[in-house]
Protein backbone atom coordinates (compact mmCIF):
# COMPACT_ATOMS: atom_id res chain seq x y z
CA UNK A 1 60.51 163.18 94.04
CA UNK A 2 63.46 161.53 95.47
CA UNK A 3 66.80 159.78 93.26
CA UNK A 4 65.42 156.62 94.96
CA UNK A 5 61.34 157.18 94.11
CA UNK A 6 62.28 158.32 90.53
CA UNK A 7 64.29 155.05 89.72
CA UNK A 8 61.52 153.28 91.64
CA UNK A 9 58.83 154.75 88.97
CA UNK A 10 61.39 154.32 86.26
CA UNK A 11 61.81 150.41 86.77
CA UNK A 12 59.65 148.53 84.24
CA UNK A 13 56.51 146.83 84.43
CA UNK A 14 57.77 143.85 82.63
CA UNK A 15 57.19 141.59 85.46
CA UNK A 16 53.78 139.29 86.59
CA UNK A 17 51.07 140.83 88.37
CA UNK A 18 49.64 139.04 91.38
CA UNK A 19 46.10 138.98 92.41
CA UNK A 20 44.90 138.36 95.80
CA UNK A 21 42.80 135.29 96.43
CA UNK A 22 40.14 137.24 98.39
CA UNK A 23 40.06 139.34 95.10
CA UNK A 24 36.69 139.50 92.68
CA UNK A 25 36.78 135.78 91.13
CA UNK A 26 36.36 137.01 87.42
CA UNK A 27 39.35 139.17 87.83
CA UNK A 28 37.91 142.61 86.38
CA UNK A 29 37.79 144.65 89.47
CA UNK A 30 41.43 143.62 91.13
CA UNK A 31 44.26 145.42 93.05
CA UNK A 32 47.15 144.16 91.21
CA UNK A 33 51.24 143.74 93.12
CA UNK A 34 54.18 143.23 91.10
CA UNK A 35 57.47 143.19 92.71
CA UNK A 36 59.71 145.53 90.80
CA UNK A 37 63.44 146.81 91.18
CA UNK A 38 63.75 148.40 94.49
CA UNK A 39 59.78 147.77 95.80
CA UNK A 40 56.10 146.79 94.67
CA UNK A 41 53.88 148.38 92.37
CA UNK A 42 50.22 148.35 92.63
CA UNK A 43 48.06 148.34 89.80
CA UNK A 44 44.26 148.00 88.52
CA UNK A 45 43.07 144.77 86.77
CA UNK A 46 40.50 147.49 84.86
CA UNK A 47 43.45 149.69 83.69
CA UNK A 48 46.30 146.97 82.65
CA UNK A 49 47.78 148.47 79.96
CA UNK A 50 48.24 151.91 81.45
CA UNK A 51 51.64 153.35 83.32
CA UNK A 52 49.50 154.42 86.14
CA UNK A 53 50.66 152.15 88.75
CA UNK A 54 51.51 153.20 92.02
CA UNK A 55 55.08 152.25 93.23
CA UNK A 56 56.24 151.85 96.53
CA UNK A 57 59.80 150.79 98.34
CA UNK A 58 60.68 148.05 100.32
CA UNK A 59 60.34 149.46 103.49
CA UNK A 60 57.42 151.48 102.55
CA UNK A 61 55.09 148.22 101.42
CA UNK A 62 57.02 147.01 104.81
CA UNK A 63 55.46 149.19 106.79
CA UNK A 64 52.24 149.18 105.12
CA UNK A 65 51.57 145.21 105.90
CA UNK A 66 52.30 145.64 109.62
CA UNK A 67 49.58 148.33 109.97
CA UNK A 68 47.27 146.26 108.11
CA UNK A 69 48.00 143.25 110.39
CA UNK A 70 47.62 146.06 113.38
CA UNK A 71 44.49 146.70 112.37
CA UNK A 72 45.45 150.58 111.63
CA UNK A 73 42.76 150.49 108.73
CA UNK A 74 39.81 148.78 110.19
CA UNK A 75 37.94 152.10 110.83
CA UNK A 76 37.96 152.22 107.15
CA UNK A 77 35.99 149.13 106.22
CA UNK A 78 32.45 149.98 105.99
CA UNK A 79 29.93 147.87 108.52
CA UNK A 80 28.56 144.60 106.76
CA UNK A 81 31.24 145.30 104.18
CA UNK A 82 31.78 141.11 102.84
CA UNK A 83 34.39 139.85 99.82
């Protein structure tokens, strides 16, 4: 890993987790964001407790949202596929 990804997975999860509002309504089956030092980590509603998250930089998460509002992923939502 890079100086810059191991800081990035050494910066604490002490912050609050956001939830989507198209998430599950009872909250048990979530993608979780928390900005952190240096990025975002993503985490699992089901697995809270655990150091598991995945962590990502600014310009990373950056250009992940602008292929999602391309459209880059569509091909990967399954027809009839509802929240």
């Amino acid at each position: 890993m890079s100086d810059h990804k191991d800081r990035l997975y050494a910066a604490p999860l002490n912050g609050d987790w956001e939830k989507s509002s198209f998430s599950n309504g009872t909250g048990d089956d979530c993608v979780l964001i928390m900005p952190i030092d240096g990025g975002v980590a993503f985490g699992d509603s089901k697995a809270r407790g655990r150091d598991g998250a995945l962590r990502f930089t600014d310009k990373e998460m950056l250009a992940h949202i602008l292929a999602v509002k391309a459209g880059q992923y569509d091909h990967l939502i399954p027809e009839g596929t509802e929240l």
